[in-house]
N, C-alpha and C. Protein backbone atom coordinates (compact mmCIF):
# COMPACT_ATOMS: atom_id res chain seq x y z
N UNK A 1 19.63 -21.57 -22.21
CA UNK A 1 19.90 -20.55 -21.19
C UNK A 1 19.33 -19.20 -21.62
N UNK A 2 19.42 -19.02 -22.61
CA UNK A 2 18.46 -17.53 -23.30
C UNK A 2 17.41 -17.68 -23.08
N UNK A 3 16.74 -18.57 -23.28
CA UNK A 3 15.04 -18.80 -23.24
C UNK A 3 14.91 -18.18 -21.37
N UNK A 4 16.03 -18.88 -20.41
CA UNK A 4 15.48 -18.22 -19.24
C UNK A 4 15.42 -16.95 -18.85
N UNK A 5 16.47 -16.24 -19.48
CA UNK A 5 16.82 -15.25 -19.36
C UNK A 5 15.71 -13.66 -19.99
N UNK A 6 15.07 -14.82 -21.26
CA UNK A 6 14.14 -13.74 -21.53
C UNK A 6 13.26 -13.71 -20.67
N UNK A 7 12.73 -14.82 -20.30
CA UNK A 7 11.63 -15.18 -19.35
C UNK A 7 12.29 -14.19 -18.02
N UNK A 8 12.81 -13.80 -17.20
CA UNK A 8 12.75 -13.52 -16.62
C UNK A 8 13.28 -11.86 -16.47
N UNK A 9 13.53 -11.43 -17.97
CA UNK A 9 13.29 -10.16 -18.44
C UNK A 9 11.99 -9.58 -18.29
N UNK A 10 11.07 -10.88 -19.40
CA UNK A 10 9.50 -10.63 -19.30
C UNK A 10 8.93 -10.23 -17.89
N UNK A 11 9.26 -11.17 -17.00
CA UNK A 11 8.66 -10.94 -15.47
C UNK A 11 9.13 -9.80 -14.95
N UNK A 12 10.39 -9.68 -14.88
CA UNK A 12 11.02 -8.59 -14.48
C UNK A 12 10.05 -6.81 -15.04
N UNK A 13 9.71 -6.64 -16.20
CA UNK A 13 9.56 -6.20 -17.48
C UNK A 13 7.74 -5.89 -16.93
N UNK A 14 7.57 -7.15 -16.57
CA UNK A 14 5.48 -7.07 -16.26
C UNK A 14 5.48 -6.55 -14.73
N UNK A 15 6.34 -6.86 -13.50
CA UNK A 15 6.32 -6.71 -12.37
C UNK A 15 6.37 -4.87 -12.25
N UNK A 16 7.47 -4.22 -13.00
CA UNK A 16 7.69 -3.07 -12.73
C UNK A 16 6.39 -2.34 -13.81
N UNK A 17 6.11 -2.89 -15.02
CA UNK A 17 5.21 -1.94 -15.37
C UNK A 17 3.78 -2.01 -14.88
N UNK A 18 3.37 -2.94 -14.48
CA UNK A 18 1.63 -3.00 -14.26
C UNK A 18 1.56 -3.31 -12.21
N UNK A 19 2.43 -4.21 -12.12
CA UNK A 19 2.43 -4.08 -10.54
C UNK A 19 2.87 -3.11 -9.48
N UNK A 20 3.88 -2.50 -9.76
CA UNK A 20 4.64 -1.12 -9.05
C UNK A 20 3.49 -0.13 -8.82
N UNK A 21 2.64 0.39 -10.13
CA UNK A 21 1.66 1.70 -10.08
C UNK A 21 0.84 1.53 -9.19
N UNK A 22 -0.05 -0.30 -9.32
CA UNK A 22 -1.50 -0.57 -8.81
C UNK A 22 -0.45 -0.81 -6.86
N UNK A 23 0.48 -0.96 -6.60
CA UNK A 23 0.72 -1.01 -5.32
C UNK A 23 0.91 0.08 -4.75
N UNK A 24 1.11 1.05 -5.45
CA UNK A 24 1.53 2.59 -5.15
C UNK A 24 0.21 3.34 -5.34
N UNK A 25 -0.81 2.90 -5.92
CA UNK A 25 -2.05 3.33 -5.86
C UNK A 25 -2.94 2.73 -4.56
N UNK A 26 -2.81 1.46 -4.28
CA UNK A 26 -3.16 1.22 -3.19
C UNK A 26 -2.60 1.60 -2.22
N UNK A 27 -0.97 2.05 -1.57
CA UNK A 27 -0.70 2.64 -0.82
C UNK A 27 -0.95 3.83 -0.74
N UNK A 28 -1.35 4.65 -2.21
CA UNK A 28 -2.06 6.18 -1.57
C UNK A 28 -3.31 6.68 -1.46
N UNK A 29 -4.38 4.81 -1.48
CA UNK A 29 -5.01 5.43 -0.77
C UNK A 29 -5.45 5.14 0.20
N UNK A 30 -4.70 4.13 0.46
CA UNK A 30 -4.62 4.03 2.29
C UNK A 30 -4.51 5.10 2.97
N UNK A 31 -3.35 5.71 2.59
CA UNK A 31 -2.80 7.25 2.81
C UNK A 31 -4.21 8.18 3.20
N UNK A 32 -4.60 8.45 2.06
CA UNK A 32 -5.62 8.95 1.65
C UNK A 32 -6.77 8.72 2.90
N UNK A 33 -6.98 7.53 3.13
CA UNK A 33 -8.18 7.37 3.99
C UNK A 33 -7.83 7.29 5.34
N UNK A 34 -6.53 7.30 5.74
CA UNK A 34 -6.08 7.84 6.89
C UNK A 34 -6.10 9.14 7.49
N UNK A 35 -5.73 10.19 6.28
CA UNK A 35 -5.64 11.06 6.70
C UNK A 35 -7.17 12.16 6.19
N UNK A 36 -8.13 11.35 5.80
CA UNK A 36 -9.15 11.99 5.54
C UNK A 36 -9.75 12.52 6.34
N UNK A 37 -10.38 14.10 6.60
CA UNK A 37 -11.29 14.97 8.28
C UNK A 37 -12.01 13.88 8.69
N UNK A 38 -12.45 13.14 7.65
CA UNK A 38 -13.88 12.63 8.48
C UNK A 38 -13.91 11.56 9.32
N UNK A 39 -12.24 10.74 8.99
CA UNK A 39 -11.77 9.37 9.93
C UNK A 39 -11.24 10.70 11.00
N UNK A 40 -11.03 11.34 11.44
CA UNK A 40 -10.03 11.92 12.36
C UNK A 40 -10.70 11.54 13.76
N UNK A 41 -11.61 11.64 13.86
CA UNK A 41 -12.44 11.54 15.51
C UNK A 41 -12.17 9.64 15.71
N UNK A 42 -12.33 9.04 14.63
CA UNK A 42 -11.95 7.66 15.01
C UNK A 42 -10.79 7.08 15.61
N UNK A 43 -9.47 7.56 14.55
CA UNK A 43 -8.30 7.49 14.76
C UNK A 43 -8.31 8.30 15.89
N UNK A 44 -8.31 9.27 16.15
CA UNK A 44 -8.05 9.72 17.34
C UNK A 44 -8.40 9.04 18.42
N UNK A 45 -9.82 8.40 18.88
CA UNK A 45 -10.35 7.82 19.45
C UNK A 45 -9.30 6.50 19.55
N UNK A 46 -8.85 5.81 18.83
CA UNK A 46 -7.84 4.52 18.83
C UNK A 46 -6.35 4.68 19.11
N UNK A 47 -5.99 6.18 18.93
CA UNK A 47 -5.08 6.20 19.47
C UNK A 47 -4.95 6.40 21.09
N UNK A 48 -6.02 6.92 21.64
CA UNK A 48 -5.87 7.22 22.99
C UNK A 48 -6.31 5.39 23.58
N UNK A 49 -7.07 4.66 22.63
CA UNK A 49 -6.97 2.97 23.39
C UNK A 49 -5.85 2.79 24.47
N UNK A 50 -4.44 2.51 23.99
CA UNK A 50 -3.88 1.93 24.87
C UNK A 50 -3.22 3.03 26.19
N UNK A 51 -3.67 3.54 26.51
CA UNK A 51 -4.05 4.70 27.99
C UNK A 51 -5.52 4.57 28.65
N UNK A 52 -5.95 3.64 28.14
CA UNK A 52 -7.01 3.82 29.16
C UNK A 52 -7.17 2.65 29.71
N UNK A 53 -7.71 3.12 30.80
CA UNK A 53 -7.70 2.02 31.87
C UNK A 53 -9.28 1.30 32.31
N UNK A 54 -9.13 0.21 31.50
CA UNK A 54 -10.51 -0.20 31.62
C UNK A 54 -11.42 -0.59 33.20
């Protein structure tokens, strides 16, 4: 029963140190490329999509 317990210290232990940052890095820069000037005319453009009347 110890043996599982470390094991799932370890995981526990690898999930928060190396996976948490690289998902929080990819969520900012999603962020990032959302809110960048140069997407703005696009997004804008996609938000007015569902109002128009084809």
């Amino acid at each position: 029963m110890k043996a599982i317990l470390t094991v799932q210290n370890f995981t526990s232990d690898f999930v928060t140190t190396f996976w948490t940052p690289i998902f929080v890095g990819i969520f900012l820069a999603i962020v990032a490329y959302a809110l960048w000037p140069r997407n703005r005319a696009a997004f804008d453009e996609a938000s007015k999509m569902p109002l128009r009347e084809d």
